[in-house]
C-alpha atoms as a PDB file:
ATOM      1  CA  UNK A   1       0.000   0.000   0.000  1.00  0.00           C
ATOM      2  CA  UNK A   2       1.251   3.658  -0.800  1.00  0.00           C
ATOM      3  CA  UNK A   3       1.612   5.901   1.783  1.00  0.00           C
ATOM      4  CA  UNK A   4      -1.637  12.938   3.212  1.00  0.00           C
ATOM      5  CA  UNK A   5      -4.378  17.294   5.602  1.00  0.00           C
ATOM      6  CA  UNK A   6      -5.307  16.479   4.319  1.00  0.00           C
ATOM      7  CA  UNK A   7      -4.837  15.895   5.090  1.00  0.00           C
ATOM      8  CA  UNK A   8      -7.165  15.921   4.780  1.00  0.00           C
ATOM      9  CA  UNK A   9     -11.414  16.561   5.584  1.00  0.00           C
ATOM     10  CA  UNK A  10     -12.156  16.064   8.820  1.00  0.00           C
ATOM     11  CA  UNK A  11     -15.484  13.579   8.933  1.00  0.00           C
ATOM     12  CA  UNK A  12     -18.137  13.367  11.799  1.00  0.00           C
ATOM     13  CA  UNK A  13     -20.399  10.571  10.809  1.00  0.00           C
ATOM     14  CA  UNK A  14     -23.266   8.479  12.808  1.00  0.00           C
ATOM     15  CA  UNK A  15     -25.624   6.827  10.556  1.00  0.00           C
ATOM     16  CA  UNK A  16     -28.511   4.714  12.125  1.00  0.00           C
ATOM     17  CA  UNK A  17     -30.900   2.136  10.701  1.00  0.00           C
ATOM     18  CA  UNK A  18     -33.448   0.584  11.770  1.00  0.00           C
ATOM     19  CA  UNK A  19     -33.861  -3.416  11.995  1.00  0.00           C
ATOM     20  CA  UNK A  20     -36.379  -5.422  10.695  1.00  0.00           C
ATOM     21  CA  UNK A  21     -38.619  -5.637  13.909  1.00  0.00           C
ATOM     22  CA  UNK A  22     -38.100  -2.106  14.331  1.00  0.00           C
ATOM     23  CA  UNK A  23     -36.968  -2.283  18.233  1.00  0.00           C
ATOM     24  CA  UNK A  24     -33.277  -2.543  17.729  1.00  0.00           C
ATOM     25  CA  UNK A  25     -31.343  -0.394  15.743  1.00  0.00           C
ATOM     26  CA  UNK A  26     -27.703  -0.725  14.118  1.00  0.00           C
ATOM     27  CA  UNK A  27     -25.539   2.263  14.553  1.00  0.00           C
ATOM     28  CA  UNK A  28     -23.170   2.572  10.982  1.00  0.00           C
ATOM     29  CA  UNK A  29     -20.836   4.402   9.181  1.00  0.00           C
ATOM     30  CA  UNK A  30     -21.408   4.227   5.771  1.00  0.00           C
ATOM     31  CA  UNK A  31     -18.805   5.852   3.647  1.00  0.00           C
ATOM     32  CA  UNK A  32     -18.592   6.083  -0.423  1.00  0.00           C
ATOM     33  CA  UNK A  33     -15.074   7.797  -1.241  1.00  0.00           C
ATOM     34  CA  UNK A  34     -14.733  10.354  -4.478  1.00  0.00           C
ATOM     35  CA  UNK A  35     -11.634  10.807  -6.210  1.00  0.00           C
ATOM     36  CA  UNK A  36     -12.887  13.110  -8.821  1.00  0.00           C
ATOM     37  CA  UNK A  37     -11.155  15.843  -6.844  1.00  0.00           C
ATOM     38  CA  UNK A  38      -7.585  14.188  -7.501  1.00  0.00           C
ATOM     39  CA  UNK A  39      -8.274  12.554 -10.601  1.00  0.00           C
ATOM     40  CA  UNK A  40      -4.062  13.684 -11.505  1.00  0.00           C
ATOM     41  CA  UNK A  41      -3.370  11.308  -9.066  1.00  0.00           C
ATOM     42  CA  UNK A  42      -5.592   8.319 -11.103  1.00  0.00           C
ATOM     43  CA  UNK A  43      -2.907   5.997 -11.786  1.00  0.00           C
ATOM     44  CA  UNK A  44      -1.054   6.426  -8.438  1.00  0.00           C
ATOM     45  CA  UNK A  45      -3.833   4.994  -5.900  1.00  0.00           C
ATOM     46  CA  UNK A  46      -6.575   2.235  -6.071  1.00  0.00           C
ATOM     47  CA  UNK A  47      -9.919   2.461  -4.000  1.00  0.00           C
ATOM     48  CA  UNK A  48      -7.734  -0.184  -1.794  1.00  0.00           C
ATOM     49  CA  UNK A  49      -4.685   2.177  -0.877  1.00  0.00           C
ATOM     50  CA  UNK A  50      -7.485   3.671   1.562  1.00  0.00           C
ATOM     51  CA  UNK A  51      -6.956   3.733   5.107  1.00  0.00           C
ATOM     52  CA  UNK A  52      -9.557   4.279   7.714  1.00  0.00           C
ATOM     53  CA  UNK A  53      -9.775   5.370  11.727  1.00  0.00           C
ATOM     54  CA  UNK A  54     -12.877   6.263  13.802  1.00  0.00           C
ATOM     55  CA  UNK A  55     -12.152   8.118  16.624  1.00  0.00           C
ATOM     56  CA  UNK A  56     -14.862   9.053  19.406  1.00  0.00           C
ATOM     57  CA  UNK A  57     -12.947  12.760  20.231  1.00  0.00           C
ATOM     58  CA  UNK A  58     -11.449  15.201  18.339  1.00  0.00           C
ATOM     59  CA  UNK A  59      -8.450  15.371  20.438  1.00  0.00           C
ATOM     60  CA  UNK A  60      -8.203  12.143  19.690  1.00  0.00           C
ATOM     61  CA  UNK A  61      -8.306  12.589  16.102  1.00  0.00           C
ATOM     62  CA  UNK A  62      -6.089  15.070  16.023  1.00  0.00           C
ATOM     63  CA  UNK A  63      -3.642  12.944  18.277  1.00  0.00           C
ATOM     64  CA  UNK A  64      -4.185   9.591  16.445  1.00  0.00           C
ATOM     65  CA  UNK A  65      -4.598   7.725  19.217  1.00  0.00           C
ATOM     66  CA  UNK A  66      -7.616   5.455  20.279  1.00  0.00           C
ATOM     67  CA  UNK A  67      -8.886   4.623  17.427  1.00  0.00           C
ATOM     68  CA  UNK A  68     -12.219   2.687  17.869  1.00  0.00           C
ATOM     69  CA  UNK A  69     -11.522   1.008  14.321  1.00  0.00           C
ATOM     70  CA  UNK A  70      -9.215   0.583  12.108  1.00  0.00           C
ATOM     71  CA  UNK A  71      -9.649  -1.180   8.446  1.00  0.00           C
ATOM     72  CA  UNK A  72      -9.156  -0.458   4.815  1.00  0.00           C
ATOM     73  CA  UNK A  73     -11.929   0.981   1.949  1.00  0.00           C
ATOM     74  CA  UNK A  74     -13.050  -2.226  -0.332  1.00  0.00           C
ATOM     75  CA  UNK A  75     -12.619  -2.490  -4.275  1.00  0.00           C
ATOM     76  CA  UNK A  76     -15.438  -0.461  -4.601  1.00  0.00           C
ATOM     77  CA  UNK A  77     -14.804   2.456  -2.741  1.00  0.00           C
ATOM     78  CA  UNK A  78     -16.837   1.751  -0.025  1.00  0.00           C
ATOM     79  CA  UNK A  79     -16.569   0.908   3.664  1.00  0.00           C
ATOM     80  CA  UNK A  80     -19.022  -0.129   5.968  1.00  0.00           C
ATOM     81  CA  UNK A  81     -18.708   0.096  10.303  1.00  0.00           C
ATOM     82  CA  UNK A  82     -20.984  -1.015  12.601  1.00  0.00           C
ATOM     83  CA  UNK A  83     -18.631  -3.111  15.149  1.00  0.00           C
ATOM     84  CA  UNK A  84     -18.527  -1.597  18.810  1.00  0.00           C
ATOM     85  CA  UNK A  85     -20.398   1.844  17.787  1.00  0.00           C
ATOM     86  CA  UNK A  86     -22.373   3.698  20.640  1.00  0.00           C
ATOM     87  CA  UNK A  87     -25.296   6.511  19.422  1.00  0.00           C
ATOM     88  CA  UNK A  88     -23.487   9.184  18.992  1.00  0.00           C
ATOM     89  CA  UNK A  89     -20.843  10.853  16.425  1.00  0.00           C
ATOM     90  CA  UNK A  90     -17.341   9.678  15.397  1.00  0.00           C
ATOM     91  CA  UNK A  91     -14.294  11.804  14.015  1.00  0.00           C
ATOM     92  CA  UNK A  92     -13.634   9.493  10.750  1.00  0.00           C
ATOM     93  CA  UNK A  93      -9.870   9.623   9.162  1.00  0.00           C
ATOM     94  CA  UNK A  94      -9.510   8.523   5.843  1.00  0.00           C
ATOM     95  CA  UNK A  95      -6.091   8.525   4.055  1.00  0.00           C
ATOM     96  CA  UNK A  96      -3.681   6.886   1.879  1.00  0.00           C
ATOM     97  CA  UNK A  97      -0.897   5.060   3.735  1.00  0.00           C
ATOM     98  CA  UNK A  98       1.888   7.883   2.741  1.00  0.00           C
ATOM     99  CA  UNK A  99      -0.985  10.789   3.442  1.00  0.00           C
ATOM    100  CA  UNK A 100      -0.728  12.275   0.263  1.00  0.00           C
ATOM    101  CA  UNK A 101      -4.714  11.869  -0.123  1.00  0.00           C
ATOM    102  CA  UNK A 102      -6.949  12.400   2.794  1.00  0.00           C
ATOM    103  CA  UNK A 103     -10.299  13.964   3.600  1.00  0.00           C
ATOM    104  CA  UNK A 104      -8.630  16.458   5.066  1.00  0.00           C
ATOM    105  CA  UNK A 105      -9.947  19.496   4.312  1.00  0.00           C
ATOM    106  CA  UNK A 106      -8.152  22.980   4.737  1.00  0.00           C
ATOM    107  CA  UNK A 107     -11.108  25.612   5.836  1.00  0.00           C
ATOM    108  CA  UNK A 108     -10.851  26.881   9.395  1.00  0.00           C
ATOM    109  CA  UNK A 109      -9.863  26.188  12.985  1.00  0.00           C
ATOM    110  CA  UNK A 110     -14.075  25.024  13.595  1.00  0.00           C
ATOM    111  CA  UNK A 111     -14.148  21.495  13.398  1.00  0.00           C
ATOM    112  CA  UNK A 112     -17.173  21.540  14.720  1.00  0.00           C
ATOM    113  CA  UNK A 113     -19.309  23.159  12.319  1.00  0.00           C
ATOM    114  CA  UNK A 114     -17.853  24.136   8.983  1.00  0.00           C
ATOM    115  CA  UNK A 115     -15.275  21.343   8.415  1.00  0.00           C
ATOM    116  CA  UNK A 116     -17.576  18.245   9.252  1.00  0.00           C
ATOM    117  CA  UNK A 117     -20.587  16.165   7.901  1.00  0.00           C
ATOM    118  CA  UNK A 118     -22.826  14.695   9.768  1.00  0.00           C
ATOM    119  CA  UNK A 119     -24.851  11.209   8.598  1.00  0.00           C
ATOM    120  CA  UNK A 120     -28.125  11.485  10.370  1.00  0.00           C
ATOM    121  CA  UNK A 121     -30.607   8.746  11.445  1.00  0.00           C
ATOM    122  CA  UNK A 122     -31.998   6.718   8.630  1.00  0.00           C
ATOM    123  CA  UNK A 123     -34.366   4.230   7.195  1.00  0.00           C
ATOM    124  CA  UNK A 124     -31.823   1.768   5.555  1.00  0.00           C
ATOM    125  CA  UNK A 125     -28.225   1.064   6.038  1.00  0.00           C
ATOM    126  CA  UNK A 126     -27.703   0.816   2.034  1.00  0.00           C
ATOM    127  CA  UNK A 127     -27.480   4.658   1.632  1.00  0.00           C
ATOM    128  CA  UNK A 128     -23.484   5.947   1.285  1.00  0.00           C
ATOM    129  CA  UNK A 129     -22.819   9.122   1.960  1.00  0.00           C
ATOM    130  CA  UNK A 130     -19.563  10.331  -0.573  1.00  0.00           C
ATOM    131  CA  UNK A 131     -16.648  11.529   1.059  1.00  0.00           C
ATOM    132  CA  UNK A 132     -14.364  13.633  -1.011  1.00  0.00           C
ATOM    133  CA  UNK A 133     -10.304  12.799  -0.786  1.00  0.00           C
ATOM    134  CA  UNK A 134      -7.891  15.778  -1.623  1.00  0.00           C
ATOM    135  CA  UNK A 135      -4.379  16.221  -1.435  1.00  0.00           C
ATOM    136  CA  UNK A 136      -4.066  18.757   1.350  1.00  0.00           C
ATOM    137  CA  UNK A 137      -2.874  16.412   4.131  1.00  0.00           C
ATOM    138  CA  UNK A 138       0.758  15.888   2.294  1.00  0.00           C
ATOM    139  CA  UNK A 139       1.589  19.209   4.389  1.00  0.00           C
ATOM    140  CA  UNK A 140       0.844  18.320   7.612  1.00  0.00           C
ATOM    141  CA  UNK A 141       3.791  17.427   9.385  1.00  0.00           C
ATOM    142  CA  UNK A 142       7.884  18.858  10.391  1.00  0.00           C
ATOM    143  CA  UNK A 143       9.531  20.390   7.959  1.00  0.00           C
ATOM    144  CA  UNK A 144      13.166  21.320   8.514  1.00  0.00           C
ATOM    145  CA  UNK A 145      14.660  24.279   6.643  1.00  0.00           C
ATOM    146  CA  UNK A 146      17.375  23.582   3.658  1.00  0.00           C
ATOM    147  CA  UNK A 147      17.668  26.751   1.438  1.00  0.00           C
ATOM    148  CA  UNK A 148      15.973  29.617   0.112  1.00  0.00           C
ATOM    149  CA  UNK A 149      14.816  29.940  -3.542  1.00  0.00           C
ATOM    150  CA  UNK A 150      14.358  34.214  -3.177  1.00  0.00           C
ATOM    151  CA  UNK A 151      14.860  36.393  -0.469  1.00  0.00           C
ATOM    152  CA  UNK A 152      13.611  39.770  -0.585  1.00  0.00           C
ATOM    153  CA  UNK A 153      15.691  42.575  -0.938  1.00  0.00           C
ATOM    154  CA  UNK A 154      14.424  45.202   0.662  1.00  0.00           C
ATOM    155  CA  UNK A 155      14.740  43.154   3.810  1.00  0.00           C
ATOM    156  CA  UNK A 156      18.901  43.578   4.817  1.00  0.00           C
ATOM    157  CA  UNK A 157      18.333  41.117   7.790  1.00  0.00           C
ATOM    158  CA  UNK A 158      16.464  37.775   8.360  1.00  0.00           C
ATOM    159  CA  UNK A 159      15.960  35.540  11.236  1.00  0.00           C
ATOM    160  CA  UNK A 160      17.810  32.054  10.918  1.00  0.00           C
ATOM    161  CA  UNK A 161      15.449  29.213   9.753  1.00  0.00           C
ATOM    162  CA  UNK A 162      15.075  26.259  12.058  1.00  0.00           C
ATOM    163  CA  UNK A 163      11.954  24.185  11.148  1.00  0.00           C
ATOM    164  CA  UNK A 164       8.236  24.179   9.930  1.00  0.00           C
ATOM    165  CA  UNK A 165       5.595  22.551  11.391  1.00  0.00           C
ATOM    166  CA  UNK A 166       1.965  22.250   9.921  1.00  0.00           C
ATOM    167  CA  UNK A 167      -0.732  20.391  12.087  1.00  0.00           C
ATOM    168  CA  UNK A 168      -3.523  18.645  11.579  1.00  0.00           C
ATOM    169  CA  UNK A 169      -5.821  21.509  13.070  1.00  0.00           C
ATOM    170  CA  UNK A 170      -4.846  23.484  10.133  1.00  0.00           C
ATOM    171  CA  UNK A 171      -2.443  25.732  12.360  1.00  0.00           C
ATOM    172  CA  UNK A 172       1.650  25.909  11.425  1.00  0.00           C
ATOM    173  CA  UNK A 173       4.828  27.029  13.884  1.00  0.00           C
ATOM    174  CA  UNK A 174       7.955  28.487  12.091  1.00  0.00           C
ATOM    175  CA  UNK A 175      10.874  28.469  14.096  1.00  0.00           C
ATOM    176  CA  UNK A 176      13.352  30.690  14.162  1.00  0.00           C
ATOM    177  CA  UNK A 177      16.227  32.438  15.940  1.00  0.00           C
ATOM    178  CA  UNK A 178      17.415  36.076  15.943  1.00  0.00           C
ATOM    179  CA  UNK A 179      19.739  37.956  18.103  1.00  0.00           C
ATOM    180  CA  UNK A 180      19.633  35.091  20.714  1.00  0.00           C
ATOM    181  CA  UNK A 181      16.093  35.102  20.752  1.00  0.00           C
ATOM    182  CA  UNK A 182      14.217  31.905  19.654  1.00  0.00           C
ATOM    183  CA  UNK A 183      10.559  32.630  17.996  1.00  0.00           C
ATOM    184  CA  UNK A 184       7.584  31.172  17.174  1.00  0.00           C
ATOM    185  CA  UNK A 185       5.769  32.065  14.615  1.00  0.00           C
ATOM    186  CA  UNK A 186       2.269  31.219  14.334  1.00  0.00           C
ATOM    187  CA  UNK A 187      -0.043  30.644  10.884  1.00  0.00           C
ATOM    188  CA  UNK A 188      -3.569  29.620  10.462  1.00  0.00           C
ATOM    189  CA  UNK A 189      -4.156  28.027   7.171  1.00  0.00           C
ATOM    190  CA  UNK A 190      -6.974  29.223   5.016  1.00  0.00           C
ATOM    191  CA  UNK A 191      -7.162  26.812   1.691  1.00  0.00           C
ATOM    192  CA  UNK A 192      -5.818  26.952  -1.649  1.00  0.00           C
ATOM    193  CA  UNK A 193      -2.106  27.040   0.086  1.00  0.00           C
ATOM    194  CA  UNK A 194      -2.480  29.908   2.099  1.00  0.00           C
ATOM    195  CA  UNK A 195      -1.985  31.481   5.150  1.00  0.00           C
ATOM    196  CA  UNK A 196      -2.781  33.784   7.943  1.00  0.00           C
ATOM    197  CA  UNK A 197      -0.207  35.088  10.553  1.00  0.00           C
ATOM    198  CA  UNK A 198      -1.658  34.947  13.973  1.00  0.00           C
ATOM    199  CA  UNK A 199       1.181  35.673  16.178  1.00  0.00           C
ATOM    200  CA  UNK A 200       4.564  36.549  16.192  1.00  0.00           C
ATOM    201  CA  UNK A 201       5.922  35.256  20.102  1.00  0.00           C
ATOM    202  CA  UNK A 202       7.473  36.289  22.143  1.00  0.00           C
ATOM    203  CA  UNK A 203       7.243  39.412  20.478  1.00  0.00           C
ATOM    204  CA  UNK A 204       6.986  40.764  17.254  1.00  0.00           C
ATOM    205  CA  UNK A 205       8.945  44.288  18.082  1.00  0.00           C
ATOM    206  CA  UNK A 206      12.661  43.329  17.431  1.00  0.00           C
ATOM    207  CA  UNK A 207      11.549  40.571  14.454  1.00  0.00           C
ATOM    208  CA  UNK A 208      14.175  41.776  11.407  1.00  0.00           C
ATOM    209  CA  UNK A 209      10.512  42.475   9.067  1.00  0.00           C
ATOM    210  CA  UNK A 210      11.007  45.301   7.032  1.00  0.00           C
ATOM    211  CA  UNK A 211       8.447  44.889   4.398  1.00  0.00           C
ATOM    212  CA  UNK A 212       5.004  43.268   5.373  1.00  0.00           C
ATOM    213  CA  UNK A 213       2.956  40.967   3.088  1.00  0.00           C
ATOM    214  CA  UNK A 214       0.566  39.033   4.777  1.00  0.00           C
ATOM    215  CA  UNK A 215      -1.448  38.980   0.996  1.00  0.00           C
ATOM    216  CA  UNK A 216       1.207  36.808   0.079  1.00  0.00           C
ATOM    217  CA  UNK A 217       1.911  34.003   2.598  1.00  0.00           C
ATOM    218  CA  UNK A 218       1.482  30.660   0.816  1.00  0.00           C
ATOM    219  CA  UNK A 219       2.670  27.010   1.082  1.00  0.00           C
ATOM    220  CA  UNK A 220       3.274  24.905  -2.019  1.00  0.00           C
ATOM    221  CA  UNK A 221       4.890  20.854  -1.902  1.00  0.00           C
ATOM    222  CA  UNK A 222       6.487  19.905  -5.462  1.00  0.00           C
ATOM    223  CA  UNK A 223       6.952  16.988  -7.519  1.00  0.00           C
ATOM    224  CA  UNK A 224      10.206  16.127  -5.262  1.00  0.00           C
ATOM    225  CA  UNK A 225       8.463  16.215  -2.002  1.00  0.00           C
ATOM    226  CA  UNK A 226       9.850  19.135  -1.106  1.00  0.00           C
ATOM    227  CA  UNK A 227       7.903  22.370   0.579  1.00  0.00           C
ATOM    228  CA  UNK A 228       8.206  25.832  -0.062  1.00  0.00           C
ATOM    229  CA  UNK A 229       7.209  28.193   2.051  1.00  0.00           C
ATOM    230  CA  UNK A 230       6.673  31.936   0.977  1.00  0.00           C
ATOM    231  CA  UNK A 231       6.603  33.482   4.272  1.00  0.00           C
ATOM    232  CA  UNK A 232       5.877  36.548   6.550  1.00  0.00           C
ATOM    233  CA  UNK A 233       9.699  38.459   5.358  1.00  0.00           C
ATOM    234  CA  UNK A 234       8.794  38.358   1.597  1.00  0.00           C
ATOM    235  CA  UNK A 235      11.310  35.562   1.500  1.00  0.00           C
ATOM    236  CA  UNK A 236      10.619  32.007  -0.426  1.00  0.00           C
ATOM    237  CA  UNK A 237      12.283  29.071   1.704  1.00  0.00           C
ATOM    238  CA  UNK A 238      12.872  25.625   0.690  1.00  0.00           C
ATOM    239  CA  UNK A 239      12.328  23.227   3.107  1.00  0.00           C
ATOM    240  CA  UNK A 240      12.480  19.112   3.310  1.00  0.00           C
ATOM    241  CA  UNK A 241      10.211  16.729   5.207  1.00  0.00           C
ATOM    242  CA  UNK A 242      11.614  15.275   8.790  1.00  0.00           C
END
C-alpha cells in the first residue's frame, strides 16, 4: 500500500438504521469515497490504498490515538462500520498510507461546524454518503529548513530558519532564531495554500521584518516532495520533510 491534511477533511459521521422488527437499531458508518477531486493522481492509488480510523474525540483525532476502528476501503470504494459503535458521532480519518490523499480538508480552525458532515438517522443502512479525498494532508507534518529559492531585498536582515511545522488543526509554527532570541511564529491556514499570521511570540517588536505581506503568505509541496514556504519576510524558503 502507498503511503496525506489532508490531510485531509475532517469527517463526523453516525448513521442509524433501523432493523427489521423495528426495536433494535444498528448504529453505521457508511462511507462512499470520491476521487474526482484528484483525478491527476488516477494511476497512483486504487480504491484499496485507503486507510480508515474512527475516533470518538477530536483530540483524539487530532492525536491519532484510540482509534475505535481501524480497516481499509473495499474495491469499490466503499466501507461499511458497525462493530462496537455507541449513538453518537465519530471523528472518521480517511487517508492513503503515505498521506498524500486524505479527507482532510483545509477551511478553518471550527471542526465543529464548517469542516464536518454529519450522517443522520436513517431508514436503511444501504445509503453511502460520498466523502471527497484531496491532497491537502501531504503538508501536515515537520519540515526542517534547507535553502531559500528568493529572499527579498528590501529586507537587509532575516531571522535564521530552524523548522516548519503544519498540524492537523490546520495551524503551522515556524521556528526561528534572531539575536539570541528563539521565535515562534504562528499561521492559520486558510485553503488553496495559504496562510494567515496569527502571532509573532514572544514578540513581534525586534523581528528583522522590514516589508510586510501578509497577501502573500502561501505554502506549495512539489513533484520532489519538497515544501516551499513563501513566508511573513517576503522571502521564499525551501524546506524538506523530517
Amino acid at each position: 500500500m502507498k503511503k496525506i491534511i489532508f490531510t485531509y477533511l475532517l469527517v463526523v459521521c453516525l448513521f442509524s438504521c433501523a432493523t427489521d422488527d423495528a426495536e433494535e437499531q444498528l448504529n453505521a458508518i457508511n462511507i462512499q469515497i470520491d476521487l474526482s477531486q484528484v483525478v491527476e493522481y488516477s494511476s497512483d492509488y486504487e480504491y484499496t490504498d485507503f486507510l480508515v480510523k474512527v475516533y470518538a474525540s477530536k483530540e483524539d483525532y487530532f492525536n491519532e490515538v484510540n482509534a475505535v476502528f481501524s480497516g481499509g476501503i473495499d474495491a469499490t470504494g466503499k466501507i461499511s462500520i458497525s462493530e462496537n459503535l455507541e449513538e453518537k458521532s465519530y471523528y472518521v480519518d480517511i487517508y492513503t498510507e503515505d498521506k498524500v490523499l486524505s479527507n482532510w480538508k483545509v477551511t478553518d480552525l471550527d471542526v465543529d461546524a464548517s469542516n464536518i458532515i454529519k450522517f443522520y438517522p436513517a431508514d436503511t443502512n444501504e445509503f453511502y454518503s460520498e466523502v471527497y479525498m484531496r491532497d491537502n494532508r501531504k503538508f501536515v507534518g515537520n519540515w526542517s529548513f534547507i535553502s531559500y529559492e528568493h529572499v527579498n531585498n528590501g529586507n537587509e536582515e532575516r531571522t535564521d530558519k530552524v523548522f516548519l511545522s503544519i498540524n492537523k488543526d490546520f495551524t503551522a509554527t515556524s521556528y526561528e532564531t534572531y539575536g539570541g532570541i528563539a521565535y515562534q511564529l504562528h499561521f492559520k491556514l486558510l485553503g488553496n495554500s495559504n496562510l494567515e499570521l496569527v502571532a509573532i511570540e514572544p514578540s513581534p517588536d525586534n523581528y528583522p521584518v522590514y516589508e510586510i505581506n501578509p497577501e502573500g503568505l502561501a505554502v506549495q509541496v512539489d513533484q520532489d516532495g519538497l515544501l516551499y514556504f513563501s513566508n511573513y519576510s517576503g522571502d521564499n524558503v525551501v524546506y524538506v520533510r523530517n
